[in-house]
Protein backbone atom coordinates (compact mmCIF):
# COMPACT_ATOMS: atom_id res chain seq x y z
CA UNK A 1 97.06 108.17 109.83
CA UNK A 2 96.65 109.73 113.26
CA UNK A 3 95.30 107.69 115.98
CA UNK A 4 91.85 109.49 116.40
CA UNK A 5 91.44 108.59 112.25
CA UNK A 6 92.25 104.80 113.60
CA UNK A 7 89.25 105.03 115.40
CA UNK A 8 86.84 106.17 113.13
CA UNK A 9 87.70 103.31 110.44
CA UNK A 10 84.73 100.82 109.60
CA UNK A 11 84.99 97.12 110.10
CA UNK A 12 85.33 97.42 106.44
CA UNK A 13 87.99 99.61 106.71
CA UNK A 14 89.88 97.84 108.75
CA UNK A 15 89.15 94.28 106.87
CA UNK A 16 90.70 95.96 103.97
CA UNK A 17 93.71 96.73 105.72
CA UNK A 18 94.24 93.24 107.03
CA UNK A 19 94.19 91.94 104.08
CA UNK A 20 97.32 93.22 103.04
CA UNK A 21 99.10 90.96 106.07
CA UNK A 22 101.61 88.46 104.78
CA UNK A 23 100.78 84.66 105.13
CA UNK A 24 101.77 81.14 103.94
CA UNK A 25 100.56 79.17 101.75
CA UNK A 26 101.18 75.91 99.42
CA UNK A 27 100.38 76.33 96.16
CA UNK A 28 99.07 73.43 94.07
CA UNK A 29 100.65 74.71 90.93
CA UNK A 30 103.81 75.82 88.82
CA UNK A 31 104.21 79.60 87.61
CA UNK A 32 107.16 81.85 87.46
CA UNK A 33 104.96 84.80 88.62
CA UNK A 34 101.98 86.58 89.17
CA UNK A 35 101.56 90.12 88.05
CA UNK A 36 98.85 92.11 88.42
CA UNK A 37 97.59 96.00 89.33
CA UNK A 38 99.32 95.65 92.86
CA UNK A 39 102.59 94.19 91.78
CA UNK A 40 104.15 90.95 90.80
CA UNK A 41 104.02 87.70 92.93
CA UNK A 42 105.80 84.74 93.16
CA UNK A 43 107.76 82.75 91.68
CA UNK A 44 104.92 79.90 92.88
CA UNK A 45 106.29 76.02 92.92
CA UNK A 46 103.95 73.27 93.41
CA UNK A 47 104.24 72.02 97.29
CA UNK A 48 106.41 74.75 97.96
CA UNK A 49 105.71 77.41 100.75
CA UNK A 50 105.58 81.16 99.82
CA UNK A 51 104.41 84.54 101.34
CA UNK A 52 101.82 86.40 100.03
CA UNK A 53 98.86 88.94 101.00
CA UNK A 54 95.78 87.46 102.22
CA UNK A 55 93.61 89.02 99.74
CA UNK A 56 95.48 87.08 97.31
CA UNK A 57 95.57 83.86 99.45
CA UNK A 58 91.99 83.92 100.21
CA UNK A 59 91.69 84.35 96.04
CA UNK A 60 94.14 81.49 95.34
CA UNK A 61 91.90 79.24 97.54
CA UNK A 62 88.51 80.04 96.36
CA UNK A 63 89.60 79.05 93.08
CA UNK A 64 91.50 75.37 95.15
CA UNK A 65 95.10 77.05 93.90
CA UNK A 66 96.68 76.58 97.25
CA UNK A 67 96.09 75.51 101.05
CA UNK A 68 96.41 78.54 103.24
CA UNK A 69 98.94 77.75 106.06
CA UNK A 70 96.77 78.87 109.04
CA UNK A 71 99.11 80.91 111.79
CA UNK A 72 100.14 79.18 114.77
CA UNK A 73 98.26 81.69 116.99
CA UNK A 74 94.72 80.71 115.25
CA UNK A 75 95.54 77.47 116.58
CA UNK A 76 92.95 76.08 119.00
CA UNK A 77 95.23 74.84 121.73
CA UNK A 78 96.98 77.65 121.63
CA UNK A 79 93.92 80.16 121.99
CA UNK A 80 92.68 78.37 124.83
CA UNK A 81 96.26 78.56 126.45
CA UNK A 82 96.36 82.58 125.59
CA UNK A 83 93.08 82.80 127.09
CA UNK A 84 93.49 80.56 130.46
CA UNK A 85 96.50 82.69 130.92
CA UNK A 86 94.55 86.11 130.03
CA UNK A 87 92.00 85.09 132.89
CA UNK A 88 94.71 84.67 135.27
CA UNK A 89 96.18 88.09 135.01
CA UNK A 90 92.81 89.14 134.94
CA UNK A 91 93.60 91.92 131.74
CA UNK A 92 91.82 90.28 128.96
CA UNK A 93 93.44 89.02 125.20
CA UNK A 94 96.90 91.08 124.69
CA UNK A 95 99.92 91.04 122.88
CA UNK A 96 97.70 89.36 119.36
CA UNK A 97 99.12 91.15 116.41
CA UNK A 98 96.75 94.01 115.65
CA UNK A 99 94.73 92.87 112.64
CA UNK A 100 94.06 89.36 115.02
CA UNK A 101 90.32 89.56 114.78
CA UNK A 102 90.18 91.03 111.10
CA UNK A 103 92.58 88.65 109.85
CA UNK A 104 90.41 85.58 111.95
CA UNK A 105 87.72 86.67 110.11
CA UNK A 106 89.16 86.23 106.94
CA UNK A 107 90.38 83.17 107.53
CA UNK A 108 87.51 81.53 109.20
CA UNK A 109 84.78 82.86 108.13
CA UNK A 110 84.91 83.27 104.47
């Protein structure tokens, strides 16, 4: 993908995307995997952190599988820090990874 075809992505689009992004979470049960169209996840221990896509995470929770580990930088403190240090320099929000808002959305809002 070219950057002008970046551009011309949806919100959809680039939701969809996102949701392939790695994250934590706890599961609150035992299974040696999980396999499905997109490939095979797991193993998954009770208590015990693992990686997964978000699309999967936010499906895990929905049906109270797991507790999504929420990233450090969608951490209130340290958003307001990033952001009294933005207005300093006077540039606006940088260096967030670059599915920050998508991925926010996700997390927050569904």
């Amino acid at each position: 993908m070219n950057e002008s075809e970046f551009f011309r992505l949806t919100p959809q689009e680039l939701e969809f995307f996102a949701e392939e992004s790695r994250i934590t979470v706890i599961p609150s049960f035992t299974e040696t995997s999980i396999e499905i169209m997109s490939g095979r996840f797991g193993p998954f221990k009770a208590q015990k952190p693992i990686e997964i896509p978000l699309w999967l995470a936010v499906y895990l929770k929905t049906r109270k599988k797991c507790k999504i580990s929420i990233p450090l930088i969608y951490n209130e403190d340290f958003l307001e820090n990033k952001i009294k240090e933005e207005k300093e320099d006077k540039i606006g929000l940088k260096n967030l990874p670059s599915n920050f808002y998508e991925i926010f959305q996700i997390l927050f809002e569904r």
